[in-house]
N, C-alpha and C. Protein backbone atom coordinates (compact mmCIF):
# COMPACT_ATOMS: atom_id res chain seq x y z
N UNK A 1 47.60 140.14 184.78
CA UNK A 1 47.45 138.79 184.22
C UNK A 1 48.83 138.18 184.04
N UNK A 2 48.93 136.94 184.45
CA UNK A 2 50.42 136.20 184.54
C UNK A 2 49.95 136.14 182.76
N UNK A 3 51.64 135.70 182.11
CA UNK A 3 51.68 135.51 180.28
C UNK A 3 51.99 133.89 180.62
N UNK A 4 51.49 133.49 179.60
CA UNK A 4 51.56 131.97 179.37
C UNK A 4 53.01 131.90 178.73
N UNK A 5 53.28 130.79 179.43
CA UNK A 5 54.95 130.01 179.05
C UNK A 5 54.52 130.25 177.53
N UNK A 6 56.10 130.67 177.20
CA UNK A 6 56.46 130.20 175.55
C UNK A 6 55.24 130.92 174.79
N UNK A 7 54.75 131.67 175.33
CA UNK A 7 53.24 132.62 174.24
C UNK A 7 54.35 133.60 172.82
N UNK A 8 55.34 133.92 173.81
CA UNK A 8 55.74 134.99 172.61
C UNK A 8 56.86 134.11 171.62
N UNK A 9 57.00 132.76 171.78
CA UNK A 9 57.33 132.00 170.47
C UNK A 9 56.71 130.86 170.08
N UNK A 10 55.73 131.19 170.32
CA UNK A 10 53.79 130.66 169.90
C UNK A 10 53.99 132.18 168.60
N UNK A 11 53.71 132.93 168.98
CA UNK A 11 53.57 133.87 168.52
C UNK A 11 54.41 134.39 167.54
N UNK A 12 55.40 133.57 167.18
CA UNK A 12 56.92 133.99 166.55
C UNK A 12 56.62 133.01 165.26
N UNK A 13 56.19 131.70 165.80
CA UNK A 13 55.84 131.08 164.50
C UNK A 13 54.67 131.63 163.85
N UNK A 14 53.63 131.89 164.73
CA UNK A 14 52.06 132.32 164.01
C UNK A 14 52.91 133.18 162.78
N UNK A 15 53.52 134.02 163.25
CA UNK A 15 53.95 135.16 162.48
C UNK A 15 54.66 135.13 160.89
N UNK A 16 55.96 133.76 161.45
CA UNK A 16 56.69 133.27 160.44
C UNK A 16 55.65 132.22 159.27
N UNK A 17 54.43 131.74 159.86
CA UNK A 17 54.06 130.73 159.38
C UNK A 17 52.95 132.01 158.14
N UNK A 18 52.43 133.13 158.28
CA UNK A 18 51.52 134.22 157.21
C UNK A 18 52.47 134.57 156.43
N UNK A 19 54.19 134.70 156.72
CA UNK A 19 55.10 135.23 154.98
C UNK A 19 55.57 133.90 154.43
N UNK A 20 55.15 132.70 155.30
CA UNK A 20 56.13 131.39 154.91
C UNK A 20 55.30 130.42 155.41
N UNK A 21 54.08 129.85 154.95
CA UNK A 21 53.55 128.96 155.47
C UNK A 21 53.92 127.70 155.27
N UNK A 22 54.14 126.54 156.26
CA UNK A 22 54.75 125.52 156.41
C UNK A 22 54.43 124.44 155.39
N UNK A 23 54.80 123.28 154.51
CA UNK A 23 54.35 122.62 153.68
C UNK A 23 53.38 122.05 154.03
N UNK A 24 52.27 121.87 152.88
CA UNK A 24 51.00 121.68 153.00
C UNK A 24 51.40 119.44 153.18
N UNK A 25 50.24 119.17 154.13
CA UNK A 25 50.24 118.08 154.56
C UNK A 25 51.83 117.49 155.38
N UNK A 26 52.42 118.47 155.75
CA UNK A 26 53.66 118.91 156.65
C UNK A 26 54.15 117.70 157.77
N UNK A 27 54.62 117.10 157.73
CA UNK A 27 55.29 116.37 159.53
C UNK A 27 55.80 117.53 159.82
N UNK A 28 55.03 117.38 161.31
CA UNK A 28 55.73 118.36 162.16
C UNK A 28 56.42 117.97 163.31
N UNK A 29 57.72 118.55 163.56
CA UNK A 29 58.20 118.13 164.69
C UNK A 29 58.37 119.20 165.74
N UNK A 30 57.77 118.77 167.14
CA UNK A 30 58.02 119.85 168.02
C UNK A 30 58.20 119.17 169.42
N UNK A 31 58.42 119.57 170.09
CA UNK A 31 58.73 119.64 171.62
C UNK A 31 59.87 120.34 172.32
N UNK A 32 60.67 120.15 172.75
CA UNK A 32 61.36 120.71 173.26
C UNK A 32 62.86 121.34 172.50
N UNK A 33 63.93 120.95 173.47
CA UNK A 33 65.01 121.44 172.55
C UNK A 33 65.83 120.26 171.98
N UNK A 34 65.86 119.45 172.50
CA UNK A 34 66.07 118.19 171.12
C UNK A 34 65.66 118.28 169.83
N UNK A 35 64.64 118.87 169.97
CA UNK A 35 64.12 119.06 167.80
C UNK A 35 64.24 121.14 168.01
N UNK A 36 64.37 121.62 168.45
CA UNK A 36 64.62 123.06 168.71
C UNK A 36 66.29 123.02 168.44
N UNK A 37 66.75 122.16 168.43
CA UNK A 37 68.49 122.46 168.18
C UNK A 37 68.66 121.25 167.24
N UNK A 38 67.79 121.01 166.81
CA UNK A 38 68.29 119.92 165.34
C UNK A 38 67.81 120.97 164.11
N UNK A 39 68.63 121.76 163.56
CA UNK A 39 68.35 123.03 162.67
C UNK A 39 68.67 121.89 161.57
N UNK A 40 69.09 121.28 161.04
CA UNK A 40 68.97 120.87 159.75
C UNK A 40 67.61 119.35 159.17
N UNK A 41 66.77 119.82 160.04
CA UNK A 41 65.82 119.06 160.00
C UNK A 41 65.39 118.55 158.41
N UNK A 42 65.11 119.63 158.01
CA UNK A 42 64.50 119.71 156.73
C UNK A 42 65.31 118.55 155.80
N UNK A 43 66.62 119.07 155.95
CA UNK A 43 67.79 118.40 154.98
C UNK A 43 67.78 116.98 155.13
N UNK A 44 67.82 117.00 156.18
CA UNK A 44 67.74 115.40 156.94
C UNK A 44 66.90 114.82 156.38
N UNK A 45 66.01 115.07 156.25
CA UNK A 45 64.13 113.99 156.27
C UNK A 45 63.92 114.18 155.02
N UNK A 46 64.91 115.16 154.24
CA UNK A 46 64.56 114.99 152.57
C UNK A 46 64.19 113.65 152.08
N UNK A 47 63.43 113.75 151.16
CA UNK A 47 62.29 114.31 150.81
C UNK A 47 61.47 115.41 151.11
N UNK A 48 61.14 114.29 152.60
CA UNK A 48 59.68 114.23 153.54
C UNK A 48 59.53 116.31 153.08
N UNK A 49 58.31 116.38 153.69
CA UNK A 49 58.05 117.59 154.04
C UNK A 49 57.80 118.20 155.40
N UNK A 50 59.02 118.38 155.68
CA UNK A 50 58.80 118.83 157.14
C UNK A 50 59.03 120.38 158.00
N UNK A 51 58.43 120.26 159.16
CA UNK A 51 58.51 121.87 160.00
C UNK A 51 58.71 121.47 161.40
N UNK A 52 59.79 122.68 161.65
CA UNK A 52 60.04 122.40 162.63
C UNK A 52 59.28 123.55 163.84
N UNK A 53 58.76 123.07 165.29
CA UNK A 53 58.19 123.92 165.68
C UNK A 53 58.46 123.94 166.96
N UNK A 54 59.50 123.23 167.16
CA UNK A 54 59.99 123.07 168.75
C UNK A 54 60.46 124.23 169.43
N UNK A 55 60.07 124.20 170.70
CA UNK A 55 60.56 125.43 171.35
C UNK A 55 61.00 125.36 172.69
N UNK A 56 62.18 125.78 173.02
CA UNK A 56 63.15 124.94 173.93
C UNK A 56 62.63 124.80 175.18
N UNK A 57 63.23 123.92 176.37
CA UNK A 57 62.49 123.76 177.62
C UNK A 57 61.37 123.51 177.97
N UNK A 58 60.20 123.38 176.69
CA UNK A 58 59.02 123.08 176.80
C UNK A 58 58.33 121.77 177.23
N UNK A 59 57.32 122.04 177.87
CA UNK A 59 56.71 120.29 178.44
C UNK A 59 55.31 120.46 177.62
N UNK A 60 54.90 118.73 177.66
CA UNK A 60 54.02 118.48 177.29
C UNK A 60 52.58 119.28 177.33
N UNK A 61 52.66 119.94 178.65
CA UNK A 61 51.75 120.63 179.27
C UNK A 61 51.84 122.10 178.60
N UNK A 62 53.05 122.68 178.20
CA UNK A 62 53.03 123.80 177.44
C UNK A 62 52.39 123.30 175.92
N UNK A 63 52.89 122.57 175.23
CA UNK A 63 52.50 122.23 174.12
C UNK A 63 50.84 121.94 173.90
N UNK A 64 50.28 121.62 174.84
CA UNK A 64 48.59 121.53 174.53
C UNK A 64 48.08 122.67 175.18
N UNK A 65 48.90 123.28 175.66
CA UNK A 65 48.08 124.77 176.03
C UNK A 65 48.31 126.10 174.85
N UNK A 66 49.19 125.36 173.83
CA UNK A 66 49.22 126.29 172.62
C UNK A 66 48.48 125.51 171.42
N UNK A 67 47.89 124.22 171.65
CA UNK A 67 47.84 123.25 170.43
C UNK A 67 46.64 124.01 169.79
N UNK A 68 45.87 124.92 169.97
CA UNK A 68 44.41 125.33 169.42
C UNK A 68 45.08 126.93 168.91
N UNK A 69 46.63 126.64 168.75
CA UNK A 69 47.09 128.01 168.55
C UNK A 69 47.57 128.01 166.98
């Protein structure tokens, strides 16, 4: 069986998100590595409540093949 693009950091957040689940009613930002290399997200958008879930090199087409993930 071929592995689906980006499954094992699909899988990295599932993981991070059961000891640290993301703020409840959360903006989330994801796509590629434009929000994957903006690490001070959080600080930035203070207040807001936000997560970051971007994962680098990714296309649109990866992102809805994990969205039920």
């Amino acid at each position: 069986a071929q592995e689906v693009r980006f499954a094992s950091a699909i899988d990295a957040f599932l993981a991070a998100d059961r000891s640290a689940p993301p703020p409840r009613r959360g903006i989330l930002f994801i796509g590629s590595s434009i929000f994957r290399q903006w690490t001070g997200v959080s600080a930035d958008m203070a207040p807001l409540p936000v997560f970051n879930r971007a994962f680098g090199g990714s296309r649109t087409t990866d992102l809805l093949t994990h969205l039920d993930r």
